[in-house]
C-alpha atoms as a PDB file:
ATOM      1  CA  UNK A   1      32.384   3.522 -11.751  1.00  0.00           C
ATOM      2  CA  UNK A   2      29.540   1.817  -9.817  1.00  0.00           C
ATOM      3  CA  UNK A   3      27.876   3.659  -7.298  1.00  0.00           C
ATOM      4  CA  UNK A   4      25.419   1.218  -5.763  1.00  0.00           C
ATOM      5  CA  UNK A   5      22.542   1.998  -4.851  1.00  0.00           C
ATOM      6  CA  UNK A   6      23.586   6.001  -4.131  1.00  0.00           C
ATOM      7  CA  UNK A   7      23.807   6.810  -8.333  1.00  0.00           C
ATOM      8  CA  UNK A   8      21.537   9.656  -9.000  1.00  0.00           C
ATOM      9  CA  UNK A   9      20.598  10.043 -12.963  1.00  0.00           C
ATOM     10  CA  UNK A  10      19.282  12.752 -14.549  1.00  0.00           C
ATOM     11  CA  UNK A  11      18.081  10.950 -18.140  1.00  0.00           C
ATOM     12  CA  UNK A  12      16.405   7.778 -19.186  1.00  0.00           C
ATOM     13  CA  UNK A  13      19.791   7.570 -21.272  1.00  0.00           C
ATOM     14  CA  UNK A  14      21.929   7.691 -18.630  1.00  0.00           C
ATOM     15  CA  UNK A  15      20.051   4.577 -16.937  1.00  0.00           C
ATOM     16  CA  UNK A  16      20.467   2.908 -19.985  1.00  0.00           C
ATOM     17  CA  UNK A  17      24.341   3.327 -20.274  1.00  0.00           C
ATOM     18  CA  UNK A  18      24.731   2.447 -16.345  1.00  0.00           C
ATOM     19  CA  UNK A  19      22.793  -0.741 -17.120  1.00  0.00           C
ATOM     20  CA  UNK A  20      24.089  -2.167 -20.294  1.00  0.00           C
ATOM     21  CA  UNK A  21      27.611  -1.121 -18.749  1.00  0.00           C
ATOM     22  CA  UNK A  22      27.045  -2.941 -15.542  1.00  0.00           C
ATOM     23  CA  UNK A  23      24.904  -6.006 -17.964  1.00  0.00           C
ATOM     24  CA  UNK A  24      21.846  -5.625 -16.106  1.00  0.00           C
ATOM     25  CA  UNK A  25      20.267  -3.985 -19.235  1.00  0.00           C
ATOM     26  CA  UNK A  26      18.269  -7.814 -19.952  1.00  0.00           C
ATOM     27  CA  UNK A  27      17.790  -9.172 -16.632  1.00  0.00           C
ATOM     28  CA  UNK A  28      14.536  -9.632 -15.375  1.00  0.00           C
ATOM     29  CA  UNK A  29      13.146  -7.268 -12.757  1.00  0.00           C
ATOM     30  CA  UNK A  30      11.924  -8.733  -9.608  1.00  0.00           C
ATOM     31  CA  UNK A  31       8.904  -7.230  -9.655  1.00  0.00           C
ATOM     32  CA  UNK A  32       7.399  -6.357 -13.492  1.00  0.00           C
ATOM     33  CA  UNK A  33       5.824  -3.115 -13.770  1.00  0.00           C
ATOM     34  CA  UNK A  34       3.122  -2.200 -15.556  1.00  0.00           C
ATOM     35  CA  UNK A  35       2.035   1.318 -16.724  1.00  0.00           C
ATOM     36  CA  UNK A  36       0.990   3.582 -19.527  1.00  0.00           C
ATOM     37  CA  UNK A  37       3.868   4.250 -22.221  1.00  0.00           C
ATOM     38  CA  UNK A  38       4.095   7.676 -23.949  1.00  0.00           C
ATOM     39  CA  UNK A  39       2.392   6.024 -26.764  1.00  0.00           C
ATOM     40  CA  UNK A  40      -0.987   5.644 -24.502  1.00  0.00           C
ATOM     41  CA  UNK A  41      -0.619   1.917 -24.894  1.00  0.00           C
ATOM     42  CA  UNK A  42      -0.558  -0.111 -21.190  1.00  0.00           C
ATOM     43  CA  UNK A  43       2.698  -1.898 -21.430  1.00  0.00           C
ATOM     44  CA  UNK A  44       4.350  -4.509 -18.905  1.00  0.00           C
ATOM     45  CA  UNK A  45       7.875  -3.867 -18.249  1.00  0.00           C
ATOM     46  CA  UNK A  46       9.883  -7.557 -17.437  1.00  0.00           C
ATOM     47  CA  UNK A  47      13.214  -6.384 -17.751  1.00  0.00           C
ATOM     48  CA  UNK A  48      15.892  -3.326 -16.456  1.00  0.00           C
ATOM     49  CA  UNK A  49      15.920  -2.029 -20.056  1.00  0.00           C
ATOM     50  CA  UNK A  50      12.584  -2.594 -22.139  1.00  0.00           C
ATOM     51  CA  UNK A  51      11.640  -1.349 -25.219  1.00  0.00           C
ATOM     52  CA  UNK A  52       7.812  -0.363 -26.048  1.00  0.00           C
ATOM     53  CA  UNK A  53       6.420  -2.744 -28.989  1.00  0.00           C
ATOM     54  CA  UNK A  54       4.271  -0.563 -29.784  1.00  0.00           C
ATOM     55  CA  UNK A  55       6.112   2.330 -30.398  1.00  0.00           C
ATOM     56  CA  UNK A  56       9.496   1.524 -29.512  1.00  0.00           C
ATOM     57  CA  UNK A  57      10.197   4.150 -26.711  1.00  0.00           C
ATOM     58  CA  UNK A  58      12.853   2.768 -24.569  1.00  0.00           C
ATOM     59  CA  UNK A  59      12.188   2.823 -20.758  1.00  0.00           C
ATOM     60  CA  UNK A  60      15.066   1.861 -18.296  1.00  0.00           C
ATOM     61  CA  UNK A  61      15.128   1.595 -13.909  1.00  0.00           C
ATOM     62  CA  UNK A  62      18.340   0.469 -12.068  1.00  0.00           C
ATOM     63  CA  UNK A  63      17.838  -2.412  -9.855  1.00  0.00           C
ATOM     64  CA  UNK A  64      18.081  -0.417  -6.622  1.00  0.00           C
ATOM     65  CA  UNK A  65      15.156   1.888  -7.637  1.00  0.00           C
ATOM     66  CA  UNK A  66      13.330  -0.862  -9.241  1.00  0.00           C
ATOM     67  CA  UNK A  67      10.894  -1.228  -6.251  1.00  0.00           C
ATOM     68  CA  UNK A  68       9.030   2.069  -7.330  1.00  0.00           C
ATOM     69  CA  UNK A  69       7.409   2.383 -10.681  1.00  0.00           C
ATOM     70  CA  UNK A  70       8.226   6.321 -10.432  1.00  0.00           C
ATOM     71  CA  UNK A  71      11.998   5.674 -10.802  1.00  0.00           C
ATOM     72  CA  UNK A  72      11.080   4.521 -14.184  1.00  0.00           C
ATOM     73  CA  UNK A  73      12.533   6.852 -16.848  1.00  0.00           C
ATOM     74  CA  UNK A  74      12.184   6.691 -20.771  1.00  0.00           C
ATOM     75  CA  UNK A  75      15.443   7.064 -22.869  1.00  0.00           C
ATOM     76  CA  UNK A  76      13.676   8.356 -25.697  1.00  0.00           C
ATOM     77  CA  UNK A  77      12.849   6.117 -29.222  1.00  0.00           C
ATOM     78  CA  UNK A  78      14.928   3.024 -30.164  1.00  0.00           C
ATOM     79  CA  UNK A  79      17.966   3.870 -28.055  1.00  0.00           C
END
Protein backbone atom coordinates (compact mmCIF):
# COMPACT_ATOMS: atom_id res chain seq x y z
CA UNK A 1 0.00 0.00 0.00
CA UNK A 2 1.30 3.55 -0.68
CA UNK A 3 1.88 5.68 2.08
CA UNK A 4 2.91 9.00 0.55
CA UNK A 5 5.12 10.84 1.74
CA UNK A 6 4.54 9.43 5.66
CA UNK A 7 6.43 5.71 4.71
CA UNK A 8 9.19 5.25 7.13
CA UNK A 9 11.90 2.44 5.94
CA UNK A 10 14.23 0.84 7.83
CA UNK A 11 16.64 -0.76 4.79
CA UNK A 12 18.06 0.40 1.53
CA UNK A 13 16.05 -2.83 0.38
CA UNK A 14 12.98 -1.84 1.47
CA UNK A 15 13.31 1.56 -0.64
CA UNK A 16 14.09 -0.44 -3.40
CA UNK A 17 10.92 -2.72 -3.28
CA UNK A 18 8.61 0.51 -2.53
CA UNK A 19 10.13 2.02 -5.68
CA UNK A 20 10.23 -0.60 -8.31
CA UNK A 21 6.63 -1.49 -6.87
CA UNK A 22 5.33 1.99 -7.23
CA UNK A 23 7.81 2.24 -10.92
CA UNK A 24 9.67 5.07 -9.71
CA UNK A 25 12.77 2.77 -9.40
CA UNK A 26 14.20 4.59 -13.12
CA UNK A 27 12.86 7.95 -13.02
CA UNK A 28 15.03 10.71 -12.81
CA UNK A 29 15.42 12.59 -9.55
CA UNK A 30 14.78 16.22 -9.58
CA UNK A 31 17.68 17.11 -8.11
CA UNK A 32 20.92 14.50 -8.78
CA UNK A 33 22.95 13.86 -5.87
CA UNK A 34 26.29 13.44 -5.64
CA UNK A 35 28.36 11.76 -2.85
CA UNK A 36 30.94 9.23 -1.86
CA UNK A 37 29.80 5.44 -2.43
CA UNK A 38 30.97 2.71 0.01
CA UNK A 39 33.48 1.92 -2.57
CA UNK A 40 35.31 5.51 -1.88
CA UNK A 41 34.55 6.39 -5.47
CA UNK A 42 32.45 10.03 -5.84
CA UNK A 43 29.43 8.89 -7.70
CA UNK A 44 26.39 11.04 -9.14
CA UNK A 45 23.12 9.59 -8.43
CA UNK A 46 20.38 10.60 -11.56
CA UNK A 47 17.82 8.29 -10.74
CA UNK A 48 15.40 6.88 -7.52
CA UNK A 49 17.26 3.54 -7.78
CA UNK A 50 21.03 3.74 -9.00
CA UNK A 51 23.49 1.31 -9.06
CA UNK A 52 27.37 2.17 -8.34
CA UNK A 53 29.55 1.40 -11.64
CA UNK A 54 32.15 1.03 -9.88
CA UNK A 55 31.31 -1.42 -7.55
CA UNK A 56 27.82 -2.09 -8.06
CA UNK A 57 26.35 -1.18 -4.56
CA UNK A 58 22.82 -0.28 -5.07
CA UNK A 59 21.64 3.04 -3.47
CA UNK A 60 17.83 3.93 -3.48
CA UNK A 61 15.70 7.46 -1.97
CA UNK A 62 11.87 7.76 -2.38
CA UNK A 63 10.80 10.81 -4.12
CA UNK A 64 9.42 12.51 -1.01
CA UNK A 65 12.82 12.30 0.81
CA UNK A 66 14.70 12.94 -2.28
CA UNK A 67 15.37 16.63 -1.33
CA UNK A 68 18.04 15.48 1.33
CA UNK A 69 21.06 13.52 0.34
CA UNK A 70 20.88 11.87 4.02
CA UNK A 71 17.67 9.96 3.13
CA UNK A 72 19.84 8.16 0.76
CA UNK A 73 20.19 4.49 1.77
CA UNK A 74 22.29 1.62 0.07
CA UNK A 75 20.49 -1.78 -0.56
CA UNK A 76 23.55 -3.62 -0.44
CA UNK A 77 25.53 -5.18 -3.87
CA UNK A 78 23.64 -5.81 -7.16
CA UNK A 79 20.16 -5.95 -5.65
Amino acid sequence: MHDGCSGNFSSGKQVVAKLRMMGFDKQAMPVPATFKCECGNTITMTTFEYKCPHCGTVYAVTPCHSFDQSNIMSAGKDD
